[in-house]
C-alpha atoms as a PDB file:
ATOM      1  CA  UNK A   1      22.876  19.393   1.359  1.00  0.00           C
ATOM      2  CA  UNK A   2      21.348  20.108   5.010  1.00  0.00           C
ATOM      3  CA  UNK A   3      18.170  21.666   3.181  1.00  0.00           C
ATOM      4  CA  UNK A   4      18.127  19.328   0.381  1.00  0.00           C
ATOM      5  CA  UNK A   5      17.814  16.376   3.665  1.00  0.00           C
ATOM      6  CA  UNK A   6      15.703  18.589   5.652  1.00  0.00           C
ATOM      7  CA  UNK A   7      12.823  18.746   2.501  1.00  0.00           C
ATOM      8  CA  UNK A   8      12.705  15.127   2.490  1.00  0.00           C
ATOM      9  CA  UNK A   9      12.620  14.494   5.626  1.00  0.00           C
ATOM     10  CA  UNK A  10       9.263  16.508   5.546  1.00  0.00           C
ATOM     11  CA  UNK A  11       8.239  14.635   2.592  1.00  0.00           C
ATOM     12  CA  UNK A  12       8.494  11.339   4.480  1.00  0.00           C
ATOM     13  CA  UNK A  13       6.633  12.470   7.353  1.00  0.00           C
ATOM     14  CA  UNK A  14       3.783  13.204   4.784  1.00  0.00           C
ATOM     15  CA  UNK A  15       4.312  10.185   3.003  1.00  0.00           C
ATOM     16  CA  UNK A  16       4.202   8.012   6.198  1.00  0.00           C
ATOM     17  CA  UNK A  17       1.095  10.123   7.722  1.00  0.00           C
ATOM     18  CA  UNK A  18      -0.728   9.319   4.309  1.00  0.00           C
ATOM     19  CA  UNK A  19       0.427   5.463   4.329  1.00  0.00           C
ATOM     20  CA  UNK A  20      -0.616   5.512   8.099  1.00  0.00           C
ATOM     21  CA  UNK A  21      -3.990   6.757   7.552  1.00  0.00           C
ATOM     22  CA  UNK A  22      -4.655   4.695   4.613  1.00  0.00           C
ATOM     23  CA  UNK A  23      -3.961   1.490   6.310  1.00  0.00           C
ATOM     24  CA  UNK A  24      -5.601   2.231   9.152  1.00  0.00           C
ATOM     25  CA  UNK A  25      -9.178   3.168   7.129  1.00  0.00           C
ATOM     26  CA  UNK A  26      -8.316   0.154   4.891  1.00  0.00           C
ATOM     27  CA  UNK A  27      -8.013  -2.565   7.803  1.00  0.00           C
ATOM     28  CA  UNK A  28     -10.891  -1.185   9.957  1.00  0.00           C
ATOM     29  CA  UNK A  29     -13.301  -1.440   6.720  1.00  0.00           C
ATOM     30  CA  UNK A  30     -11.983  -5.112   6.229  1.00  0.00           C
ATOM     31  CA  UNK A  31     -15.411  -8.025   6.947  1.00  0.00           C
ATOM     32  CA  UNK A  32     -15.244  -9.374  10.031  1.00  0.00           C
ATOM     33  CA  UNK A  33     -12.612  -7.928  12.558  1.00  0.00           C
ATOM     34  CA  UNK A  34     -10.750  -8.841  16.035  1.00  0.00           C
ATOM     35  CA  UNK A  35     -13.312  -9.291  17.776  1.00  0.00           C
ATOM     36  CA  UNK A  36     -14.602 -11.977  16.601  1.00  0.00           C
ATOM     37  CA  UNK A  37     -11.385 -13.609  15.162  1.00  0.00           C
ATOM     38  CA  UNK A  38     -10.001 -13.173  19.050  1.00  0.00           C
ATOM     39  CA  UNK A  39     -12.326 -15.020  21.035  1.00  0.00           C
ATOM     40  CA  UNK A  40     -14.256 -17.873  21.866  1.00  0.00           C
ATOM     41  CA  UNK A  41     -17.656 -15.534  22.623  1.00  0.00           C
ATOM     42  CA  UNK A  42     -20.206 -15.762  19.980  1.00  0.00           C
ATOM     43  CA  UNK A  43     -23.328 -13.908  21.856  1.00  0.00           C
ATOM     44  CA  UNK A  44     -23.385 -10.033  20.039  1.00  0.00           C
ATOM     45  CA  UNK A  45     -23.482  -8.807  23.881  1.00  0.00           C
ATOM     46  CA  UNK A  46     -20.287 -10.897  24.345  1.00  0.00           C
ATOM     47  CA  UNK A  47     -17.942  -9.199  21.212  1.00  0.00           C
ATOM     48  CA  UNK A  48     -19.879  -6.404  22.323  1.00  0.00           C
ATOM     49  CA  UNK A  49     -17.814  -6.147  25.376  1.00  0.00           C
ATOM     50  CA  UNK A  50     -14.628  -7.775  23.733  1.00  0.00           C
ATOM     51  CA  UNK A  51     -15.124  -4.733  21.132  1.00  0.00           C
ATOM     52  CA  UNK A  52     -15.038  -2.388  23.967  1.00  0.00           C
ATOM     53  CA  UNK A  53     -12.366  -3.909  26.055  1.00  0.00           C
ATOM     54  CA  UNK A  54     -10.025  -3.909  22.658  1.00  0.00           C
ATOM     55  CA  UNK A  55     -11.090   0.327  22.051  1.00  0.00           C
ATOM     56  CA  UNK A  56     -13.308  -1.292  19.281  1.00  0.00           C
ATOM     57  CA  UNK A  57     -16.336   0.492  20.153  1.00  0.00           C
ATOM     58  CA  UNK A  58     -15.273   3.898  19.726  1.00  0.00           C
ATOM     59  CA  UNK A  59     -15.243   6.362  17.051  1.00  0.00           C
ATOM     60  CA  UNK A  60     -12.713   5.596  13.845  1.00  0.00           C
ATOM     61  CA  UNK A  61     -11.307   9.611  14.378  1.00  0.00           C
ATOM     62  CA  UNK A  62     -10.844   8.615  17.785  1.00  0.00           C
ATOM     63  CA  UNK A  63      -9.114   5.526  17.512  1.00  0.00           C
ATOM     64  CA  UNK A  64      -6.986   6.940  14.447  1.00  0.00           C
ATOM     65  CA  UNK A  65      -6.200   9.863  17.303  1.00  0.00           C
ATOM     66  CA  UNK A  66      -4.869   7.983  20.406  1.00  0.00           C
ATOM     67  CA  UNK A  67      -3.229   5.392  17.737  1.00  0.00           C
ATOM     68  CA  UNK A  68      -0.975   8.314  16.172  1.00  0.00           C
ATOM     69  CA  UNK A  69      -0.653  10.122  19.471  1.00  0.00           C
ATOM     70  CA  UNK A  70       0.661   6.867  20.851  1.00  0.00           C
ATOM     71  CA  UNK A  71       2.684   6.339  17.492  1.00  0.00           C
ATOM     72  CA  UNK A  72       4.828   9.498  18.300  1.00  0.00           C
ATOM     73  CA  UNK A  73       5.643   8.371  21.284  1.00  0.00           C
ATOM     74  CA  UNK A  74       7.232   5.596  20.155  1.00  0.00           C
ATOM     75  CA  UNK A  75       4.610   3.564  21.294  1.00  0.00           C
ATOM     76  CA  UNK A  76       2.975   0.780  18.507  1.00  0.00           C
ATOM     77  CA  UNK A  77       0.151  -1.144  20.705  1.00  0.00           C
ATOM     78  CA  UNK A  78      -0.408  -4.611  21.666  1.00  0.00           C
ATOM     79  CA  UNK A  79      -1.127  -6.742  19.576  1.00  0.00           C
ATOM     80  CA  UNK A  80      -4.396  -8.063  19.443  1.00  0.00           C
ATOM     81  CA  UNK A  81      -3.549 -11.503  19.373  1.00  0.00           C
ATOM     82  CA  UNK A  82      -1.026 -12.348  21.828  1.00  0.00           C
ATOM     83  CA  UNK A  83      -0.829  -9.274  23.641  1.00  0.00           C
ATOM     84  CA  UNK A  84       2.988  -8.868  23.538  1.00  0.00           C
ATOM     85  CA  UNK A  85       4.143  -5.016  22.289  1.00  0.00           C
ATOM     86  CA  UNK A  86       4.310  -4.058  18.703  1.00  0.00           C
ATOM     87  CA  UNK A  87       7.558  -2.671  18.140  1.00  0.00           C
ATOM     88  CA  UNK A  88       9.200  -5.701  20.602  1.00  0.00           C
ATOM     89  CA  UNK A  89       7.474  -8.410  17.985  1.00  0.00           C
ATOM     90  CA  UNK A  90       8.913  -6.149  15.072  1.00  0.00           C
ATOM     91  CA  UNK A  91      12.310  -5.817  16.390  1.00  0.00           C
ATOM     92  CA  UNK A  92      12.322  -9.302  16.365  1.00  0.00           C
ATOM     93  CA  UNK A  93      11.103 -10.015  12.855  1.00  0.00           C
ATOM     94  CA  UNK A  94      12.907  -7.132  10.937  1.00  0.00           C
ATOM     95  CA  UNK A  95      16.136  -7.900  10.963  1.00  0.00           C
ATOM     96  CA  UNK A  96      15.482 -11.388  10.020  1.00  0.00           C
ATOM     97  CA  UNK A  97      13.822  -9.824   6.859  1.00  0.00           C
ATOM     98  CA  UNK A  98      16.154  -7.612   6.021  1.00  0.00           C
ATOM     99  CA  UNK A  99      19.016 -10.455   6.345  1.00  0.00           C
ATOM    100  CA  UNK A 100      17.193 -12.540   3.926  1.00  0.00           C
ATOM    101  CA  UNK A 101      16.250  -9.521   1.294  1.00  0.00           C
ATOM    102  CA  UNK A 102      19.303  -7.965   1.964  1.00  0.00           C
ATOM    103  CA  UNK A 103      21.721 -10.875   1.329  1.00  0.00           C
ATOM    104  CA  UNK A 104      19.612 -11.086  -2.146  1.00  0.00           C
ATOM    105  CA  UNK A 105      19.768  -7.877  -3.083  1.00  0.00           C
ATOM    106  CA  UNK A 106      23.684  -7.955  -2.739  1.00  0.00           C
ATOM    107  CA  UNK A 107      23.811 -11.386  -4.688  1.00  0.00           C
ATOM    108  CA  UNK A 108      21.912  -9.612  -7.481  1.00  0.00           C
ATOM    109  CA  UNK A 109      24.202  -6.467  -7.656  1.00  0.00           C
ATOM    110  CA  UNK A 110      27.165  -8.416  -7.410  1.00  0.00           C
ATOM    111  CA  UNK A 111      26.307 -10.720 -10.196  1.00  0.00           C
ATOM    112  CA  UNK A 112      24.120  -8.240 -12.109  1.00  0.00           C
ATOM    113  CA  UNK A 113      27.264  -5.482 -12.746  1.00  0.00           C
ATOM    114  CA  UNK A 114      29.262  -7.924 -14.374  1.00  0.00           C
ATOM    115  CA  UNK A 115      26.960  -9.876 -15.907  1.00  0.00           C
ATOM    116  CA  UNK A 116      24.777  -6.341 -17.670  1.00  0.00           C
ATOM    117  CA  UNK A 117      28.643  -4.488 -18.317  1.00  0.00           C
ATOM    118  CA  UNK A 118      30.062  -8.031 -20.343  1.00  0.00           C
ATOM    119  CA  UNK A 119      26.770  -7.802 -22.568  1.00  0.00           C
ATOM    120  CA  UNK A 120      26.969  -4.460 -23.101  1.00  0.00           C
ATOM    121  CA  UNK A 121      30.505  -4.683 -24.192  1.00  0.00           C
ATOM    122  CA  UNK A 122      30.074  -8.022 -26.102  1.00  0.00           C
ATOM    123  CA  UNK A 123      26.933  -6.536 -27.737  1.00  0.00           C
ATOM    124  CA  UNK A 124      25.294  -9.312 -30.332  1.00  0.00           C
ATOM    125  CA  UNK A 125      27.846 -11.794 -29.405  1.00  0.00           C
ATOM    126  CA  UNK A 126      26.920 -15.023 -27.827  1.00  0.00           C
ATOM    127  CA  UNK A 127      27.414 -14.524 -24.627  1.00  0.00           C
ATOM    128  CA  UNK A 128      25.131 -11.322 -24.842  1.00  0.00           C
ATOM    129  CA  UNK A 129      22.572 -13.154 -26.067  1.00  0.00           C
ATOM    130  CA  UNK A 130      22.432 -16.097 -23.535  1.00  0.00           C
ATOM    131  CA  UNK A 131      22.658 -13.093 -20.617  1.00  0.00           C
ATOM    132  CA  UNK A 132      19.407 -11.895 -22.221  1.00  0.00           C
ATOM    133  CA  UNK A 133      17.823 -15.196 -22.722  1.00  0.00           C
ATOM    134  CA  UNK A 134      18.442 -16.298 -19.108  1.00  0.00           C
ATOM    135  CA  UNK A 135      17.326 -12.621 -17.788  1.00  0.00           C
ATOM    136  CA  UNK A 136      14.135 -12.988 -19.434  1.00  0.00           C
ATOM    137  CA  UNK A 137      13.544 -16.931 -18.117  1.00  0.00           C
ATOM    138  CA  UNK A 138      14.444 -15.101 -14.733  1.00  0.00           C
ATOM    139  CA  UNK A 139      11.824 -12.977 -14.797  1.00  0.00           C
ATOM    140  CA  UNK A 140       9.164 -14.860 -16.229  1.00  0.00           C
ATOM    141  CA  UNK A 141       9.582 -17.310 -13.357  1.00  0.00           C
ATOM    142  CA  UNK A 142       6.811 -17.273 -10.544  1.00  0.00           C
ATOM    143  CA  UNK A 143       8.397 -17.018  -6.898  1.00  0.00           C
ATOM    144  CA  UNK A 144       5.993 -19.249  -5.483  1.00  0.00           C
ATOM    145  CA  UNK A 145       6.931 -22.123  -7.909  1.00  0.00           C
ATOM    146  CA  UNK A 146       9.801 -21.635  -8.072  1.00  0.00           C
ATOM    147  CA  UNK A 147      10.407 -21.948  -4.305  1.00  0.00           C
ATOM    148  CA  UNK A 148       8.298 -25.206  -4.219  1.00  0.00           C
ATOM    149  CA  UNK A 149      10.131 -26.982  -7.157  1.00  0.00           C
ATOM    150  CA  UNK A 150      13.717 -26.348  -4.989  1.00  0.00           C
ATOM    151  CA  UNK A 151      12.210 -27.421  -1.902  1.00  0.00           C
ATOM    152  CA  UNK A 152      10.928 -30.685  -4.063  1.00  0.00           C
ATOM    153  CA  UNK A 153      14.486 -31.103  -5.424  1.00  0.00           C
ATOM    154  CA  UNK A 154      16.817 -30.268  -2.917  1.00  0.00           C
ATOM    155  CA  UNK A 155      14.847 -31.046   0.047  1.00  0.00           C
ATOM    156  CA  UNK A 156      12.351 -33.619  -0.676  1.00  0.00           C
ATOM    157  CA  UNK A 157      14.530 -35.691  -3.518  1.00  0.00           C
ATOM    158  CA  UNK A 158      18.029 -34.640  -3.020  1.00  0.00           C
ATOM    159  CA  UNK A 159      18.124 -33.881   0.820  1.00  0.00           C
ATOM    160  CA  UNK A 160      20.686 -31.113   0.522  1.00  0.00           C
ATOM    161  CA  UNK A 161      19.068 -28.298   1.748  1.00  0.00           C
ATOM    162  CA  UNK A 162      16.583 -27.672   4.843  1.00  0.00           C
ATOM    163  CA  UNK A 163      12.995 -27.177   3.787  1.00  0.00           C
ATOM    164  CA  UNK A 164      12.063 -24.725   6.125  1.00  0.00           C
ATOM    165  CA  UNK A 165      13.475 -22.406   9.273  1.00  0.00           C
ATOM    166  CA  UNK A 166      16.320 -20.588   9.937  1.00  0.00           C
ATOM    167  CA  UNK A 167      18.068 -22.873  11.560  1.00  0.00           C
ATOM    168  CA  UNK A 168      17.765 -26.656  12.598  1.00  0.00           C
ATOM    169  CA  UNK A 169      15.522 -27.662  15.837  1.00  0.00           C
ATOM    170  CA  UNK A 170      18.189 -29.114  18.119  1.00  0.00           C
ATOM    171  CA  UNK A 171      21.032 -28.423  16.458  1.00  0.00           C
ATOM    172  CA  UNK A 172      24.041 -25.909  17.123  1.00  0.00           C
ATOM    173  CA  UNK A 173      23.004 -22.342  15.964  1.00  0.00           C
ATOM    174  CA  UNK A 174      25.891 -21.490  14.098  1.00  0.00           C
ATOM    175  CA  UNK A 175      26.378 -19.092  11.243  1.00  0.00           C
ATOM    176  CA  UNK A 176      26.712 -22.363   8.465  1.00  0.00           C
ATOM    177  CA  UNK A 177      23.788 -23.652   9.802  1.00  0.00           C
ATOM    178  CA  UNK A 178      22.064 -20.129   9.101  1.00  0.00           C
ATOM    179  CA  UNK A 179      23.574 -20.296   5.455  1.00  0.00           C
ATOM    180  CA  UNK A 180      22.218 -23.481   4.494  1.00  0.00           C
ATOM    181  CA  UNK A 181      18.843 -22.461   5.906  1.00  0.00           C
ATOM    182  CA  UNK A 182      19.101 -19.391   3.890  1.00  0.00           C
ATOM    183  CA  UNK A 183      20.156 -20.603   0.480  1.00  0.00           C
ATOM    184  CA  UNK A 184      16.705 -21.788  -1.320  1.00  0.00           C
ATOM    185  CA  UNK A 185      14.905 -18.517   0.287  1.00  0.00           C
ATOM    186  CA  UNK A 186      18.011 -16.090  -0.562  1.00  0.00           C
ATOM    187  CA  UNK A 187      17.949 -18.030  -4.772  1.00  0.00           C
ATOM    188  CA  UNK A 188      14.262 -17.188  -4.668  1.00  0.00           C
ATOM    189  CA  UNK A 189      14.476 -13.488  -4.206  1.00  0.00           C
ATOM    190  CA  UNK A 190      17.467 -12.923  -6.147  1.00  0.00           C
ATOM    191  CA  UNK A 191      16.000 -15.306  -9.490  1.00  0.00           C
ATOM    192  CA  UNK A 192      13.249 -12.064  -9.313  1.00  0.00           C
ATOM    193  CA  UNK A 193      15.809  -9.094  -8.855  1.00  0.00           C
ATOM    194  CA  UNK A 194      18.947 -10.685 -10.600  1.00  0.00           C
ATOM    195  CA  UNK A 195      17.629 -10.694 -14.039  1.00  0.00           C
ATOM    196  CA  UNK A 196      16.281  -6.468 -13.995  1.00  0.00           C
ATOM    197  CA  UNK A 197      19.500  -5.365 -12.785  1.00  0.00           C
ATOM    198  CA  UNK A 198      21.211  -6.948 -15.841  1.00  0.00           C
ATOM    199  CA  UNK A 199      19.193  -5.699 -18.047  1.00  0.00           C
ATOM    200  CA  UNK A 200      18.974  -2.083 -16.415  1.00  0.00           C
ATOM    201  CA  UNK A 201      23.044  -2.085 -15.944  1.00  0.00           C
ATOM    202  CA  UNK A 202      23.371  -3.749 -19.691  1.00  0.00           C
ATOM    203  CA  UNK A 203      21.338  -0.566 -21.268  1.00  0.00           C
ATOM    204  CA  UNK A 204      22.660   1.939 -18.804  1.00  0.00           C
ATOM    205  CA  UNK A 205      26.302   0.371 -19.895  1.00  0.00           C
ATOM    206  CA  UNK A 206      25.152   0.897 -23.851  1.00  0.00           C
ATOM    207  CA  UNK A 207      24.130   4.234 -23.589  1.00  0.00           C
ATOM    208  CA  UNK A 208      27.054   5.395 -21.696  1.00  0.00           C
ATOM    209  CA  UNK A 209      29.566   3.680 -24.342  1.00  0.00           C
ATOM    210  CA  UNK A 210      27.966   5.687 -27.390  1.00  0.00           C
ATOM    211  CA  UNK A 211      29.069   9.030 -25.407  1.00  0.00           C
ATOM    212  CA  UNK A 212      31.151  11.539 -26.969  1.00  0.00           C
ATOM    213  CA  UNK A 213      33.910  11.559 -24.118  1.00  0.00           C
ATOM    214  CA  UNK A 214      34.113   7.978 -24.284  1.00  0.00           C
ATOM    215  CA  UNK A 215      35.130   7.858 -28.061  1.00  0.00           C
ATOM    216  CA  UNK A 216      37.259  10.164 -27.562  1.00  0.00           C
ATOM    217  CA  UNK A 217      39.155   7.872 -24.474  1.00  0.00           C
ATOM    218  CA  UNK A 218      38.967   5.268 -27.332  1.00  0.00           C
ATOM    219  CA  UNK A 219      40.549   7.786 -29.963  1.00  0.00           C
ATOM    220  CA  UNK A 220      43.423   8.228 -27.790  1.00  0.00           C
ATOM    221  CA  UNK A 221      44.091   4.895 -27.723  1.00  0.00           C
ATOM    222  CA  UNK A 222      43.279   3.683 -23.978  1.00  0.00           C
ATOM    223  CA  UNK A 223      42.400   0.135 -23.139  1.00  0.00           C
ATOM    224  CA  UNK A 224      39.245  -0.771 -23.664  1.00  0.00           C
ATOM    225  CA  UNK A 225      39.074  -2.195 -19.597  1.00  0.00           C
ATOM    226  CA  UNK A 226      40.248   1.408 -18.567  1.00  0.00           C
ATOM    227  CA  UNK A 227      38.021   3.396 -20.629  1.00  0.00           C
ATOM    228  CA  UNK A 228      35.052   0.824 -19.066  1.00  0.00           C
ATOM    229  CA  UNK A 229      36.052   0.814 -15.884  1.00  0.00           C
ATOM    230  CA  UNK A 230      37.186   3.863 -15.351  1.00  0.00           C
ATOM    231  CA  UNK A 231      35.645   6.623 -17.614  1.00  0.00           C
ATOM    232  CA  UNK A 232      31.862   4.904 -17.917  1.00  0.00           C
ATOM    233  CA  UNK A 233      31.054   2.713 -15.179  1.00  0.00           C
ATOM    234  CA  UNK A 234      30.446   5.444 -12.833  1.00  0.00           C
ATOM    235  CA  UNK A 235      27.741   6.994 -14.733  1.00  0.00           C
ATOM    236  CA  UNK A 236      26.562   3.718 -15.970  1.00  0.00           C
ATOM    237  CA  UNK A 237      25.814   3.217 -12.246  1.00  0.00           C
ATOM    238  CA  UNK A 238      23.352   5.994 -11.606  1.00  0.00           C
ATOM    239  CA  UNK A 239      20.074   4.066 -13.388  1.00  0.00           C
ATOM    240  CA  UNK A 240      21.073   1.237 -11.541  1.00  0.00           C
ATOM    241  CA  UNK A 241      21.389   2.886  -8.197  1.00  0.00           C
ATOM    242  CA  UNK A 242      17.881   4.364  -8.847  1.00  0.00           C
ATOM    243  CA  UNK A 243      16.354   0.574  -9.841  1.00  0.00           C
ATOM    244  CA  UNK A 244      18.126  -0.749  -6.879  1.00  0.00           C
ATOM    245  CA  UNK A 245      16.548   1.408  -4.228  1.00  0.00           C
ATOM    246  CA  UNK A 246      13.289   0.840  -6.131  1.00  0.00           C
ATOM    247  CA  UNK A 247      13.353  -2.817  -6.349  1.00  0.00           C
ATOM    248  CA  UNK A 248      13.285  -2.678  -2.302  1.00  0.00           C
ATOM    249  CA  UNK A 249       9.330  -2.685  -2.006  1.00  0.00           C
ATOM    250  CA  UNK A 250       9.714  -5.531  -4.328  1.00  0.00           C
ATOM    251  CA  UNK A 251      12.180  -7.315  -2.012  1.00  0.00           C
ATOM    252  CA  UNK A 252       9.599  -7.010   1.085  1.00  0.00           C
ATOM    253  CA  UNK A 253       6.945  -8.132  -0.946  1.00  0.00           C
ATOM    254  CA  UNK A 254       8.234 -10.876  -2.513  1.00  0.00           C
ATOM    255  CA  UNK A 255       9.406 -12.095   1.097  1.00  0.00           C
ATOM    256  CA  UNK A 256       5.777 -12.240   1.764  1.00  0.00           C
ATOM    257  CA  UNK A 257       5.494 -15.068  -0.470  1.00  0.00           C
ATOM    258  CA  UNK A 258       9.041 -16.735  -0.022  1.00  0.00           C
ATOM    259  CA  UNK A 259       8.750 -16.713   3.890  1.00  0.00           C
ATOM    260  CA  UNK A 260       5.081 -18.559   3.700  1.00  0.00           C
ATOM    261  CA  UNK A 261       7.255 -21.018   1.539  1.00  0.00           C
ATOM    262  CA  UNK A 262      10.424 -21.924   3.628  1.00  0.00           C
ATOM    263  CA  UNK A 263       8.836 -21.029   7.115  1.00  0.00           C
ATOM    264  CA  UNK A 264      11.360 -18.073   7.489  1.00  0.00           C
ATOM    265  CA  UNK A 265      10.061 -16.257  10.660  1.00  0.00           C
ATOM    266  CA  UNK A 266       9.906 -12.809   9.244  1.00  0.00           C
ATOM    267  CA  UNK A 267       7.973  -9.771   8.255  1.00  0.00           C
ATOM    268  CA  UNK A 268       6.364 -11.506   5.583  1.00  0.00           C
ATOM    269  CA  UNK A 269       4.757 -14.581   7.339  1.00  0.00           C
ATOM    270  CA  UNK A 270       4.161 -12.194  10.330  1.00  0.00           C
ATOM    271  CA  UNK A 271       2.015  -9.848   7.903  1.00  0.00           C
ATOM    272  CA  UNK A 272       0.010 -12.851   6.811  1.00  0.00           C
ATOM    273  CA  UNK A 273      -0.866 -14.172   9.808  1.00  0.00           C
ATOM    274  CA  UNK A 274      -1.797 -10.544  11.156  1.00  0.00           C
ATOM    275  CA  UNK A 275      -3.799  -9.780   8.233  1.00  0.00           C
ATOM    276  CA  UNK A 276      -6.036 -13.178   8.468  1.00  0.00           C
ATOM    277  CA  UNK A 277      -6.231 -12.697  12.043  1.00  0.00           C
ATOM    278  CA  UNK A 278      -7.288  -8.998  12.049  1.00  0.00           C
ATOM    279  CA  UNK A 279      -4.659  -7.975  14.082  1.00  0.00           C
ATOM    280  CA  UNK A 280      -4.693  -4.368  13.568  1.00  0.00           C
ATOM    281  CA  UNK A 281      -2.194  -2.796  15.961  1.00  0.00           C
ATOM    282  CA  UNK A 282       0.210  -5.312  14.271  1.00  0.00           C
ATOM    283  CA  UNK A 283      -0.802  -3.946  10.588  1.00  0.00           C
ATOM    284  CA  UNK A 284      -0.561  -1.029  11.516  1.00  0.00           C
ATOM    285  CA  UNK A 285       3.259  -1.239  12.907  1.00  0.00           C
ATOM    286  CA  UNK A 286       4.119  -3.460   9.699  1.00  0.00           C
ATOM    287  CA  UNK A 287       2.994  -1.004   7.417  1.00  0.00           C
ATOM    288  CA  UNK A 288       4.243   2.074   8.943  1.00  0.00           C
ATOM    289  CA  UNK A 289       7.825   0.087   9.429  1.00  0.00           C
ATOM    290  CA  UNK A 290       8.078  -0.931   6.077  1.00  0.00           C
ATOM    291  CA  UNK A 291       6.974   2.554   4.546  1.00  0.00           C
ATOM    292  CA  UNK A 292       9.990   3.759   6.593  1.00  0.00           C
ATOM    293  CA  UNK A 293      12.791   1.758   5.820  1.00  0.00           C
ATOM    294  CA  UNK A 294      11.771   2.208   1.694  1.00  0.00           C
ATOM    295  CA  UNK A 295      11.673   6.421   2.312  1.00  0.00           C
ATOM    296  CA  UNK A 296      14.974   5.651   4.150  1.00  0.00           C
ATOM    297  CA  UNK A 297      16.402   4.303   1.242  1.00  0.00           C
ATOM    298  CA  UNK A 298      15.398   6.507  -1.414  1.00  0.00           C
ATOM    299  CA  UNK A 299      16.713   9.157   0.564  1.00  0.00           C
ATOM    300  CA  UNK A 300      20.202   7.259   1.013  1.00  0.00           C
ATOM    301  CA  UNK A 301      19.723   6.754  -3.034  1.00  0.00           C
ATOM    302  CA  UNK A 302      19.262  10.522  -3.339  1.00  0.00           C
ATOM    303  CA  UNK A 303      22.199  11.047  -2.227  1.00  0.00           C
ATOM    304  CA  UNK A 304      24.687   8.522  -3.428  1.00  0.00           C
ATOM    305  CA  UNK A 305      23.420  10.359  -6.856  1.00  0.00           C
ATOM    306  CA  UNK A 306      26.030  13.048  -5.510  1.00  0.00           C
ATOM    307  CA  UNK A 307      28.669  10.771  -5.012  1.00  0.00           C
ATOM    308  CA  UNK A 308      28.527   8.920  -8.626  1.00  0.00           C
ATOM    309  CA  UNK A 309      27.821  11.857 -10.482  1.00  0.00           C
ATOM    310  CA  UNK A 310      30.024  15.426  -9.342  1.00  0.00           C
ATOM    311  CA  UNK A 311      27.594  17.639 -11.494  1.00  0.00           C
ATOM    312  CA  UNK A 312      24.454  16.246  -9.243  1.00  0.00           C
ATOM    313  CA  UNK A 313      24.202  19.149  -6.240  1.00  0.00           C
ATOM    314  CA  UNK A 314      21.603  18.885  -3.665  1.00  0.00           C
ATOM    315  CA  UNK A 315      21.423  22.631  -3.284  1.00  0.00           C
END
């Protein structure tokens, strides 16, 4: 197990190192640049100097050097915009992603296991068939409209729900007023994730059921919840373990999009502003952050495999 950890662990720091010098060629060849998106100065001799006072002016290998020397330090930048340190503006923003994508991906799993093992084990009956109707709606739906047709509805129309923030301007912050706040956002990502789960868990399910050792649990006359439950759902679970850690990237990414919508002060609407406004010590840190917490959870996916499945040895 220690060996099996200590190989991945290598593989992420080559994984990161090639995500960190990709990103860092790829935003320094991007039109335009800081320093003229940072100041007033128009003259060349006056972004000239701004170049230089930002470390502009100096060779790429140079720059990509002192930014990865300061990167093992623990050390992200300033941000070219405000000033204020990297990794302080991240540990701001991150959790307040990872509440909103991770209360969605929970809603999804929660709803999806159920949903995906019923269809499975009502296969061709009506209720199978609506679960696959409504799990291909779900994914044909775009996030973006999607998120503006609730706002419309229960914002605009109804006046349920807050349009935007994580909490009300002037109000208490207590943890309803966070849950109202995060209902239209938290529907948004799951209406994406909810509907591949079922399907993944509904196959998964089917495939287990056709088994040889699971006929026989039938032939000896078991109930049909115990030989679910207890004899197939555990290996059902392994494909949708895998999709689950995979659909993370997706999570992020559609938060991108769903934060721009409902003004949710996260790691999405912090990458878009950073990206238009050529912040590149903040790209940087978003990109390397992100890379890390989705090679943190494969790795934690790795090695649930062990757990569902007694035969799977990380030697």
């Amino acid at each position: 197990m220690l060996q099996f950890v200590a190989r991945r662990l290598i593989h992420a720091v080559g994984v990161l190192l090639a995500v960190a010098i990709f990103t860092f060629l790829l935003v320094h060849a991007a039109p335009g640049g800081p320093a003229i998106m940072t100041t007033m100065e128009t003259t060349p001799d006056q972004i000239a100097a701004h170049r230089a006072r930002l470390g502009l002016d100096q060779p790429l290998h140079v720059q990509f050097g002192k930014w990865m020397w300061n990167l093992l330090r623990g050390d992200f930048g300033r941000s070219f915009n405000d000033g204020r340190p990297v990794l302080a503006v991240l540990g701001e923003r991150l959790p307040v992603t990872l509440l909103l994508g991770g209360a969605a991906l929970l809603i999804s799993v929660v709803l999806a296991l159920p949903a995906g093992i019923y269809s499975a084990t009502h296969r061709g009956a009506t209720g199978d068939h609506v679960t696959t109707f409504l799990s291909f709606i779900g994914v044909s739906i775009p996030s973006f409209w999607f998120g503006i047709v609730l706002t419309i509805v229960f914002s605009v129309q109804l006046r349920w729900l807050p349009s935007s923030g994580m909490f009300t301007v002037g109000a208490a912050d207590t943890l309803s007023n966070r849950i109202v706040h995060m209902i239209m956002p938290v529907l948004v990502l799951a209406t994406g994730l909810l509907p591949q789960l079922v399907r993944y868990a509904r196959s998964s399910m089917l495939e287990v059921l056709s088994r040889d050792y699971v006929r026989t649990a039938r032939a000896k006359g078991l109930a049909t919840s115990r030989v679910v439950y207890h004899h197939a759902l555990r290996n059902a679970l392994i494909p949708v373990v895998t999709v689950t850690g995979l659909l993370l990237p997706r999570v992020i990414g559609g938060a991108v999009i769903t934060e721009q919508i409902f003004g949710w002060p996260g790691m999405g609407q912090l990458a878009v502003a950073s990206a238009i406004g050529r912040d590149f010590p903040m790209v940087l840190g978003i990109t390397v952050v992100i890379a890390g917490v989705v090679v943190a959870t494969n790795l934690i996916v790795d090695l649930a495999y062990g757990w569902l499945d007694p035969r799977i040895r990380h030697d």
